[in-house]
Protein backbone atom coordinates (compact mmCIF):
# COMPACT_ATOMS: atom_id res chain seq x y z
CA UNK A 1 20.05 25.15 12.38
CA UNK A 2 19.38 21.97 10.33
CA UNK A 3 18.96 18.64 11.81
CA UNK A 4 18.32 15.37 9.61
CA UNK A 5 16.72 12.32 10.95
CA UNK A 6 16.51 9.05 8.83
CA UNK A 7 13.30 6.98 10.23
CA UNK A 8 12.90 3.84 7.85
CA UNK A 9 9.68 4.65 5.88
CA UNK A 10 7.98 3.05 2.80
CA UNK A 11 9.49 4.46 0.01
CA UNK A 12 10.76 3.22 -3.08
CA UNK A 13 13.40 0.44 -3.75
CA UNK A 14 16.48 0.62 -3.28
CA UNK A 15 15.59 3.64 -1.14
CA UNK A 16 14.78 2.27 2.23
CA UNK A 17 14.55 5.63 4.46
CA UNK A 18 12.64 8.98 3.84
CA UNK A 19 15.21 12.16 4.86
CA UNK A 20 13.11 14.20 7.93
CA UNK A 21 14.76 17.27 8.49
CA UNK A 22 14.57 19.86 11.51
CA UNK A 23 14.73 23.50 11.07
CA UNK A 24 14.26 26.91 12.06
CA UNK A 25 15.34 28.57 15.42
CA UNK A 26 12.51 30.80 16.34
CA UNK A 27 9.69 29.05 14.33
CA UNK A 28 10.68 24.95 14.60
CA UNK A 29 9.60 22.97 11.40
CA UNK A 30 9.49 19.26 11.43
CA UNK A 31 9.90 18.52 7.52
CA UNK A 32 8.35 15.44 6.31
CA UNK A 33 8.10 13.03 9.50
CA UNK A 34 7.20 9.77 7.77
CA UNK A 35 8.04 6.44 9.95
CA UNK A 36 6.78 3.19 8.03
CA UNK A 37 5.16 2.06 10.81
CA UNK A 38 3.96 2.71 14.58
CA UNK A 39 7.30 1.30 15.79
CA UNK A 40 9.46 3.90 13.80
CA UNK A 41 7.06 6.43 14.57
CA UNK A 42 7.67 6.17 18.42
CA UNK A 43 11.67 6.18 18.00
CA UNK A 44 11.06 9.41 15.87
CA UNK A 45 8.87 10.86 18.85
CA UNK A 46 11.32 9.52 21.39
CA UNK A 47 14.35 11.15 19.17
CA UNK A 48 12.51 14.88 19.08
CA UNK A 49 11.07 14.33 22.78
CA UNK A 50 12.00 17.99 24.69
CA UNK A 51 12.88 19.49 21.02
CA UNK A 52 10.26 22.33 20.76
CA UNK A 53 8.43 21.64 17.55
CA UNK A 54 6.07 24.36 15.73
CA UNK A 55 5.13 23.05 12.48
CA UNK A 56 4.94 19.89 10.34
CA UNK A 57 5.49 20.75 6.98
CA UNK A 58 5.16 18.04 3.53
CA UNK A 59 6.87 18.78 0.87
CA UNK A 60 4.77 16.73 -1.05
CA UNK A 61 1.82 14.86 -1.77
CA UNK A 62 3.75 10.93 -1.75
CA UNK A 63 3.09 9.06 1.05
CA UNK A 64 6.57 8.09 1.87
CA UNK A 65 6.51 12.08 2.77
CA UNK A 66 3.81 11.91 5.28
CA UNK A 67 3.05 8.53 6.45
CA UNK A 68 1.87 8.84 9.91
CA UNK A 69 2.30 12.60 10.24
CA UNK A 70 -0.69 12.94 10.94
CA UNK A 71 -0.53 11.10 13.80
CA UNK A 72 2.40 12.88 15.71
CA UNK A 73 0.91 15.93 14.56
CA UNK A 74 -1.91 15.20 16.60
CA UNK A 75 0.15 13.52 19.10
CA UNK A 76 1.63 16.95 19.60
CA UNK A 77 -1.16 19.50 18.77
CA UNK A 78 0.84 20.43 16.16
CA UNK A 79 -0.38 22.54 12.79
CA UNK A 80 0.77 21.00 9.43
CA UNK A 81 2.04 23.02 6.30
CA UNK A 82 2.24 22.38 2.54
CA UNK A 83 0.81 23.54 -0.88
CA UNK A 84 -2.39 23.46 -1.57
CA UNK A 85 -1.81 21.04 -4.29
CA UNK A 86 -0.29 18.59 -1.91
CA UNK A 87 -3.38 19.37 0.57
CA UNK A 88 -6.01 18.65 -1.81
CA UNK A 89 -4.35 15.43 -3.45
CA UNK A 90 -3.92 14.09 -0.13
CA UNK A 91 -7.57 14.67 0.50
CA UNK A 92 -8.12 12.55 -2.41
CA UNK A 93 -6.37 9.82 -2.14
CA UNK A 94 -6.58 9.52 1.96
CA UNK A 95 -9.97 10.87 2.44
CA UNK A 96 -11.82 14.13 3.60
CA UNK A 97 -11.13 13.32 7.26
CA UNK A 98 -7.13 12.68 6.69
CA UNK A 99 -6.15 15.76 8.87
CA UNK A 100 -9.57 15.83 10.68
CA UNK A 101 -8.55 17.96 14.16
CA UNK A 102 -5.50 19.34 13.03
CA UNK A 103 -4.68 23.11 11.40
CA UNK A 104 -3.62 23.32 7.94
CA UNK A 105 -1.35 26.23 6.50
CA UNK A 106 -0.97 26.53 3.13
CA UNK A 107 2.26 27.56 1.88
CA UNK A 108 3.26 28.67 -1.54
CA UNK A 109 7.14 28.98 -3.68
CA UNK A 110 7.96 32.83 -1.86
CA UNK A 111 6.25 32.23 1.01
CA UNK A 112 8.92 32.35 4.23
CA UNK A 113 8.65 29.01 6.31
CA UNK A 114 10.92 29.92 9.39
CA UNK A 115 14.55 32.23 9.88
CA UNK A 116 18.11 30.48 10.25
CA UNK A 117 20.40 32.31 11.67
CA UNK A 118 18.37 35.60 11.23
CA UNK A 119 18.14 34.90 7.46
CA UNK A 120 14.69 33.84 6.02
CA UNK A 121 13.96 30.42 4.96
CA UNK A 122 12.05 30.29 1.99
CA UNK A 123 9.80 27.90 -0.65
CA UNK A 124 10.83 27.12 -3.74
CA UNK A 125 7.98 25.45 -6.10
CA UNK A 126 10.06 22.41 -7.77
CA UNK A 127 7.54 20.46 -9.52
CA UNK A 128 7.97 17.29 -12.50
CA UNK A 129 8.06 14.56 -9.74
CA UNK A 130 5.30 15.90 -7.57
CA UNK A 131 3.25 19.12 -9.03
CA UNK A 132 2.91 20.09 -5.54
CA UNK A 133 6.63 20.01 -4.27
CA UNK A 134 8.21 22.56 -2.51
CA UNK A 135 11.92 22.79 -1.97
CA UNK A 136 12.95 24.61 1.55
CA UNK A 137 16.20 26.76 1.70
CA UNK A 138 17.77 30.10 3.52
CA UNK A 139 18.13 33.30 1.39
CA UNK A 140 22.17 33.27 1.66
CA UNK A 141 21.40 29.65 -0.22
CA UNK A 142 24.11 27.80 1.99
CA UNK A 143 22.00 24.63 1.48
CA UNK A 144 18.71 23.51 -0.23
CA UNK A 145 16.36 20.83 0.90
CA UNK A 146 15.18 19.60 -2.54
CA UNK A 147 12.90 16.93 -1.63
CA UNK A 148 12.38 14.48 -4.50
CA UNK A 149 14.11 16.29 -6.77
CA UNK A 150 17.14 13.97 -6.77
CA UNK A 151 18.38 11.02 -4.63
CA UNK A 152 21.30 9.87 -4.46
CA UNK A 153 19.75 6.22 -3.86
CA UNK A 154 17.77 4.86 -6.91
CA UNK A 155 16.45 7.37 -9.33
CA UNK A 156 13.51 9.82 -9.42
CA UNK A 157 10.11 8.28 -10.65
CA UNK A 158 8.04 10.99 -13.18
CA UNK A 159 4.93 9.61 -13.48
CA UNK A 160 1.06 11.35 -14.78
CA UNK A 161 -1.09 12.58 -13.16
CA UNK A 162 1.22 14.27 -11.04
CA UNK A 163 4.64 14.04 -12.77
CA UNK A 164 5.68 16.26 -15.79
CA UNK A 165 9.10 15.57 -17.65
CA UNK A 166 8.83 19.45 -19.23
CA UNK A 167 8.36 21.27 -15.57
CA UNK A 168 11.37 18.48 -14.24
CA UNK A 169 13.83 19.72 -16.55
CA UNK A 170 12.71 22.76 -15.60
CA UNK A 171 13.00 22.72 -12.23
CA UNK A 172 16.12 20.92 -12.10
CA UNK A 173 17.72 24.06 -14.30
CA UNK A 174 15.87 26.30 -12.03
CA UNK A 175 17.87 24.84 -8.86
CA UNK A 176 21.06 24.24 -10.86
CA UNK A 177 21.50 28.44 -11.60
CA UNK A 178 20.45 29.40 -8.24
CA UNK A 179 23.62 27.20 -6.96
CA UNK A 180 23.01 26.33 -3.28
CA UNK A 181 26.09 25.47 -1.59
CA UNK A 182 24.83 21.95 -0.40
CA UNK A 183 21.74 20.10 -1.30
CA UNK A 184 20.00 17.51 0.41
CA UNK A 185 17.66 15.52 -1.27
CA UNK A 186 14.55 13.05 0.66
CA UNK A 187 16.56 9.40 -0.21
CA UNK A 188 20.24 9.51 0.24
CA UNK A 189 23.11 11.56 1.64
CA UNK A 190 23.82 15.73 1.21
CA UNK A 191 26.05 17.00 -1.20
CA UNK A 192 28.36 20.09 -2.03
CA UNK A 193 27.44 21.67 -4.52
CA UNK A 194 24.94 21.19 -7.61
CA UNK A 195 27.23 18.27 -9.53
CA UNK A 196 24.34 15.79 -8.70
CA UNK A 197 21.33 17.67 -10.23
CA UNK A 198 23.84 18.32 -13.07
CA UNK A 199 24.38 14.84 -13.58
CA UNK A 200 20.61 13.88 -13.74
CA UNK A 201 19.47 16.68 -16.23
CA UNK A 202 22.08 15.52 -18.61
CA UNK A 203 21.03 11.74 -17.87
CA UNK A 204 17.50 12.72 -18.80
CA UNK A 205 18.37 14.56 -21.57
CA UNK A 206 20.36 12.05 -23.16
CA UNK A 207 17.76 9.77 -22.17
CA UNK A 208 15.27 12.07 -24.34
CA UNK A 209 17.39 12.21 -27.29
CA UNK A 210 17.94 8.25 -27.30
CA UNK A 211 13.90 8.59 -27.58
CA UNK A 212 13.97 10.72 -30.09
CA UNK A 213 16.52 8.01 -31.87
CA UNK A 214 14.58 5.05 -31.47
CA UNK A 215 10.92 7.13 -32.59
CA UNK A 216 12.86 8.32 -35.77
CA UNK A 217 13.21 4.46 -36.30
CA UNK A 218 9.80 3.73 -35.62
CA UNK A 219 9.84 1.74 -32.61
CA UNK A 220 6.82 1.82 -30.66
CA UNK A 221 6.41 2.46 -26.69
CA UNK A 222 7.09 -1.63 -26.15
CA UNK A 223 10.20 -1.93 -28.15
CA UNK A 224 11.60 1.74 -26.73
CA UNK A 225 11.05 0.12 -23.70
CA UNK A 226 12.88 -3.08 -24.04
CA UNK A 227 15.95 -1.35 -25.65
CA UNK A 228 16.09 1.59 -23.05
CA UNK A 229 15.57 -0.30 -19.78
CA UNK A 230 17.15 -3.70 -20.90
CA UNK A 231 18.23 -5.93 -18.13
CA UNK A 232 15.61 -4.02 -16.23
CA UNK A 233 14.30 -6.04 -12.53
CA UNK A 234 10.68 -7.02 -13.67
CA UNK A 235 8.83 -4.86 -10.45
CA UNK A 236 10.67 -1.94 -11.89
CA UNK A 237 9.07 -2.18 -15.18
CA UNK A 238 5.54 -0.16 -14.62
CA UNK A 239 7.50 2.37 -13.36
CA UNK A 240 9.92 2.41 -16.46
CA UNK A 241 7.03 2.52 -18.25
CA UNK A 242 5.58 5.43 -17.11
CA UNK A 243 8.58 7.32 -17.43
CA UNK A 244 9.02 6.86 -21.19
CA UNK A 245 5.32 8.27 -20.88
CA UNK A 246 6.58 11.30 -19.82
CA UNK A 247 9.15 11.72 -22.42
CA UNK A 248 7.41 10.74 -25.20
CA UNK A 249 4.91 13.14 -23.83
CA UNK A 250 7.11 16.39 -23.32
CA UNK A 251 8.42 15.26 -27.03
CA UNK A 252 4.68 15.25 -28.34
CA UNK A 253 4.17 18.77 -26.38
CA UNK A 254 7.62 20.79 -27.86
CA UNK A 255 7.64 18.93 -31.20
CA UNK A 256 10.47 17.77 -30.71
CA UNK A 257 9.94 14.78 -33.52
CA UNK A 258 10.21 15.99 -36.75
């Protein structure tokens, strides 16, 4: 009923592969196909050759979610699916003609995507990383594809315009109380259970509140910087950056700072 593939794509450090998933019985959905280049693309065609294939769907927006889809989409006169925030951002960054010749479906958290096992599949709107993202899972919730949720390689970049600390709590308390029974995330291996999204709310929180510390000291952006991501590999540092943007700015937003 679920099938992963792991085609090396061009994601994030120390993540080197981007998670593509095959589901559905009836309906066949091709989640996130993303090779990093033409030669991973045609061992990812090769591996689903005689598979019957329905849909492409993107979770999200980032390109390490649909580099090249596009291609075996059209390969394969194949619709795509996703949000319409993921649709039109795409559009923006890649240009008007980015899925010139192919069907688009829009698909919103609700909305079923295919049936396992005579049980619905269903959308689940997880944004903070990606405003767009959609999670995938079956109504008996006996796993959840969460996309960039979590990883269990690296850690999860929340960055503006489209990354929101406040809606990434959120969403990561959201999945935490529905409890799937295993979770797979886009970089990195499954897991039992919800220990891992666990683990990275209380990481951000604590995270927040050493934030909170350092502002109540009067440290600017720089110094919180230096003192929360000392040691830190020099390429990683914009990206640091950023993400004590989004804290400080979900602080600024709840008054959190008194």
């Amino acid at each position: 009923s679920i099938t992963q593939l792991l085609p090396l794509s061009n994601t994030f450090p120390p993540a080197k592969r981007t998670n593509c998933f095959l589901i559905g019985e009836t309906k066949r959905v091709l989640v996130d196909p993303s090779p990093g280049n033409i030669e991973e693309k045609q061992k990812l065609i090769y591996t689903i050759q005689g598979k019957n294939i329905d849909l492409i769907f993107l979770t999200h927006h980032h390109p390490d979610h649909h580099e090249f889809s596009v291609n075996i989409a059209r390969e394969k006169s194949l619709p795509m699916g996703m949000s319409e925030d993921t649709h039109q951002r795409i559009l923006d960054k890649w240009g008007r003609d980015y899925f010139k010749g192919i069907l688009i479906e829009i698909y919103s958290s609700g909305d079923i995507l295919t049936q396992v096992r005579n049980k619905n599949v269903k959308l689940l709107a997880t944004p903070g990383h990606d405003e767009g993202q959609l999670s995938i899972y079956p109504e008996d919730l006996s796993w959840m594809i969460v996309s960039d949720l979590i990883q269990t390689i690296g850690t999860v970049v929340i960055q503006p315009p489209e990354g929101d600390m406040k809606k990434y709590f959120d969403s990561l308390t959201n999945v935490i109380e529905m409890k799937p029974f295993a979770v797979f995330p886009s970089h990195g291996i499954g897991m039992g259970g919800v220990d891992k999204l666990r683990v990275t709310l209380e990481h951000r929180k604590m995270r927040e509140n050493q934030i909170l510390s350092l502002l109540g000291e009067g440290k600017n952006k720089k110094e919180i910087l230096s003192i929360v991501y000392a040691g830190l590999d020099k390429e990683l540092i914009p990206y640091a950056e950023k993400t004590i943007q989004a804290h400080l700015k979900k602080i600024n937003d709840e008054g959190l700072l008194c």
